[in-house]
C-alpha atoms as a PDB file:
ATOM      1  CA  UNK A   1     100.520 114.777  93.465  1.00  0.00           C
ATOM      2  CA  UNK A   2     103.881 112.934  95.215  1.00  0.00           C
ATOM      3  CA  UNK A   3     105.461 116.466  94.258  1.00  0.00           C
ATOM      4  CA  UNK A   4     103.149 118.294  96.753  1.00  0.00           C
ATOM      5  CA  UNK A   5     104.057 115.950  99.123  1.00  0.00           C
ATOM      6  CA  UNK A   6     107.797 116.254  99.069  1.00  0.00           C
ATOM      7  CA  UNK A   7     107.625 119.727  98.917  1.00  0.00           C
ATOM      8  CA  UNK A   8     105.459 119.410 101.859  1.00  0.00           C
ATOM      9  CA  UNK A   9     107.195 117.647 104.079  1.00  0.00           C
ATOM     10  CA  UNK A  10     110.743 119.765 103.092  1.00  0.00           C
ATOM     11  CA  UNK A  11     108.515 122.879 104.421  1.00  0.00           C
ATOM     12  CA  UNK A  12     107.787 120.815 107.684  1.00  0.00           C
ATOM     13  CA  UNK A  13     111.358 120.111 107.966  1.00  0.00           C
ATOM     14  CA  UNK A  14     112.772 123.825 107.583  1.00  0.00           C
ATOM     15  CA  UNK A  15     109.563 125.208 109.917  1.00  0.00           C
ATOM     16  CA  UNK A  16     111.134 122.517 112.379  1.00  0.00           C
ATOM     17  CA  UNK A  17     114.829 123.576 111.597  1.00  0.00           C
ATOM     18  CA  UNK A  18     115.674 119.898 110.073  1.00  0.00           C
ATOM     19  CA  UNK A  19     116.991 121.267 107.147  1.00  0.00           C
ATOM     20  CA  UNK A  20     119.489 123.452 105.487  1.00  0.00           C
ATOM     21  CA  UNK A  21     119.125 124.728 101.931  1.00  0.00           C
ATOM     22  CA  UNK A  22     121.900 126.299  99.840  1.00  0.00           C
ATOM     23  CA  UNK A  23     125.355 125.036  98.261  1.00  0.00           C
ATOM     24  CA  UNK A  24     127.356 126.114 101.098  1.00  0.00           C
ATOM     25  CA  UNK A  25     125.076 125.306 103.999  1.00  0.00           C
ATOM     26  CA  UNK A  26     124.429 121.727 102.544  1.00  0.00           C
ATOM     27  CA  UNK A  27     128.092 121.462 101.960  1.00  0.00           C
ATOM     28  CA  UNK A  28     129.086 122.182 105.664  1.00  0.00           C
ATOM     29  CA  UNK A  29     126.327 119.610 106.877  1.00  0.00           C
ATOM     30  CA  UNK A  30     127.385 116.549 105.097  1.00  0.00           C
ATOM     31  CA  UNK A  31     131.081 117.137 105.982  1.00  0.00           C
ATOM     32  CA  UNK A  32     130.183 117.769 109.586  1.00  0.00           C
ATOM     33  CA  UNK A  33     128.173 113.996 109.108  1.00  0.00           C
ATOM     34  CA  UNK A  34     124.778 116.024 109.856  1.00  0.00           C
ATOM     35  CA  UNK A  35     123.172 115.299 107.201  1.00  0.00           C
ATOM     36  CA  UNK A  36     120.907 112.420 106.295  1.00  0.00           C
ATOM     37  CA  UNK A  37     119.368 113.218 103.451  1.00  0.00           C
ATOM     38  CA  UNK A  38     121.184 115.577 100.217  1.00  0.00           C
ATOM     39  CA  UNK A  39     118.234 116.823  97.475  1.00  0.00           C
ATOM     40  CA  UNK A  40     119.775 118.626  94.624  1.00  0.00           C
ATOM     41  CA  UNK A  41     117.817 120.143  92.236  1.00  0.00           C
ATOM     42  CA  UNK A  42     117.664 118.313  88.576  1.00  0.00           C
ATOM     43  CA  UNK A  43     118.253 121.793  86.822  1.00  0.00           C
ATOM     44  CA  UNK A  44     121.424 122.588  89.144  1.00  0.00           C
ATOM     45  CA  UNK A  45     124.698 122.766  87.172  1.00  0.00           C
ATOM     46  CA  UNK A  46     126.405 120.001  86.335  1.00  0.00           C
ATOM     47  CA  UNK A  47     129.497 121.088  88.274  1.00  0.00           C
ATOM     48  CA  UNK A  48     126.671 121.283  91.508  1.00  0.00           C
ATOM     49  CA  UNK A  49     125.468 117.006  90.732  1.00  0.00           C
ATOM     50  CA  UNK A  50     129.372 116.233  90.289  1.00  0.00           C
ATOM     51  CA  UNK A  51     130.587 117.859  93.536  1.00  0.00           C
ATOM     52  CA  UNK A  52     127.436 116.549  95.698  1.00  0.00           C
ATOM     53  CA  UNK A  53     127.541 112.976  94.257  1.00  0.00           C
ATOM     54  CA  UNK A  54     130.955 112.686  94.841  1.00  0.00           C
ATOM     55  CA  UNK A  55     130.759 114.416  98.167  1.00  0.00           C
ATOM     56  CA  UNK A  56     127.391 112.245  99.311  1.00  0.00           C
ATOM     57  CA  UNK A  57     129.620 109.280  98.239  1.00  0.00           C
ATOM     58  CA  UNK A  58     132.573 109.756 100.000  1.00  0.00           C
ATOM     59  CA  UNK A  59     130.500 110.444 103.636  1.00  0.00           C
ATOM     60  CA  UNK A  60     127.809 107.884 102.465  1.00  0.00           C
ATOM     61  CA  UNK A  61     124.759 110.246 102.320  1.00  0.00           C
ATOM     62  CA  UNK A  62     122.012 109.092 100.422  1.00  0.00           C
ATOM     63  CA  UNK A  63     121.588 111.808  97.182  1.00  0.00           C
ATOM     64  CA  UNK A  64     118.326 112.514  94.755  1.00  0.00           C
ATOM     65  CA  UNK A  65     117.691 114.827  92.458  1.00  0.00           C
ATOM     66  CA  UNK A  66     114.298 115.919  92.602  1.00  0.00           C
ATOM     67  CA  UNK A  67     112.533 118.441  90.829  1.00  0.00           C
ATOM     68  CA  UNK A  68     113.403 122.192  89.879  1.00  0.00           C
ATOM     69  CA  UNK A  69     115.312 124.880  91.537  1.00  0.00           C
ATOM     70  CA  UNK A  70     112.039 126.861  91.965  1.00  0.00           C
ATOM     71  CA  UNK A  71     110.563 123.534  93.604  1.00  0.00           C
ATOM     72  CA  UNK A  72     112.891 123.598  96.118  1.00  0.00           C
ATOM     73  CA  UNK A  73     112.918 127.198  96.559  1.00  0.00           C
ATOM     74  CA  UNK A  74     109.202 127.840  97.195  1.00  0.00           C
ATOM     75  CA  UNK A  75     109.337 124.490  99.299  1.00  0.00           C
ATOM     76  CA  UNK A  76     110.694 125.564 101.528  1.00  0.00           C
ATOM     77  CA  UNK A  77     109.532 129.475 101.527  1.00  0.00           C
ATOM     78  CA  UNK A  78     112.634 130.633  99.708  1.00  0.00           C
ATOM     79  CA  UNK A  79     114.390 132.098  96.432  1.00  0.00           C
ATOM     80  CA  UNK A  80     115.742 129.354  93.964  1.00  0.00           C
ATOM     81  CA  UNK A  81     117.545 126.453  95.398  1.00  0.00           C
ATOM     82  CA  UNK A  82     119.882 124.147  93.495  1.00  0.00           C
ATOM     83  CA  UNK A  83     120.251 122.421  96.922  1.00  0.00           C
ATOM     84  CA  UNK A  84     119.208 121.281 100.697  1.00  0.00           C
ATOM     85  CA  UNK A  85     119.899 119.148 103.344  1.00  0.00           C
ATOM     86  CA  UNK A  86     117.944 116.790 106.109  1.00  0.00           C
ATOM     87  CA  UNK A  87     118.990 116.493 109.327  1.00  0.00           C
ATOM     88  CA  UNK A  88     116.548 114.548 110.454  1.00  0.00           C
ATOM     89  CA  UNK A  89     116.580 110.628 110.027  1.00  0.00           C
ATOM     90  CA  UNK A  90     112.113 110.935 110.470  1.00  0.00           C
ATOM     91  CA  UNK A  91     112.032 113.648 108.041  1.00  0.00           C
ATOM     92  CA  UNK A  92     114.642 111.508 105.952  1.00  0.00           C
ATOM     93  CA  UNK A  93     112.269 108.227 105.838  1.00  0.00           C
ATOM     94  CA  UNK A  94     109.177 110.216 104.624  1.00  0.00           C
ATOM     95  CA  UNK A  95     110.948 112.085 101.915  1.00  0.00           C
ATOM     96  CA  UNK A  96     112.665 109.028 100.102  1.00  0.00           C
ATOM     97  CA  UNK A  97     109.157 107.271 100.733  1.00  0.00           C
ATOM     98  CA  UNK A  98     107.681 109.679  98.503  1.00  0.00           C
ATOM     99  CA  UNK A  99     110.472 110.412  96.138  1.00  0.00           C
ATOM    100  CA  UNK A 100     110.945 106.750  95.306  1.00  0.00           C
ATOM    101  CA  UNK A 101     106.921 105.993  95.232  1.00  0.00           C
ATOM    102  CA  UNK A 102     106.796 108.870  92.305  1.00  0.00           C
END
């Protein structure tokens, strides 16, 4: 049920162009400080969780790992993602409100 809602609110957030999905995209936003918010995908590599939790660290972005690559893919109307970004601090506060209620 909390699933549906994180996936809805990371579909709000792309339709409203708070978010950026993909390694590279993500990548770009937290070292440009854009980024509030980095999801990676629990069945992403584990060379994917090492470089975003030590990147998230270092720039002191908040990090989960939430559900499947295909989760965050159809999320967010696309292909498999292993990981996106918020830009939003709004969109931020409802996701971890749901992610950590789970």
């Amino acid at each position: 049920m909390r699933a549906n809602r994180v996936a809805s609110l990371l579909g709000l957030a792309m339709k409203a162009g708070r978010l950026v999905s993909g390694e590279f995209l993500t990548e770009k936003a937290v070292k440009s400080m854009k980024a509030t918010l980095v999801i990676v995908a629990e069945d992403a590599s584990d060379n994917t969780k090492k470089m975003f939790t030590n990147m998230c660290t270092y720039y002191k972005v908040p990090l989960y790992f939430w559900g499947k690559k295909e989760d965050l893919g159809s999320a967010i109307g696309r292909e498999l993602r292993a990981s996106v970004a918020l830009t939003d601090a709004g969109f931020r506060d409802a996701v971890v409100k749901q992610i950590e209620s789970e």
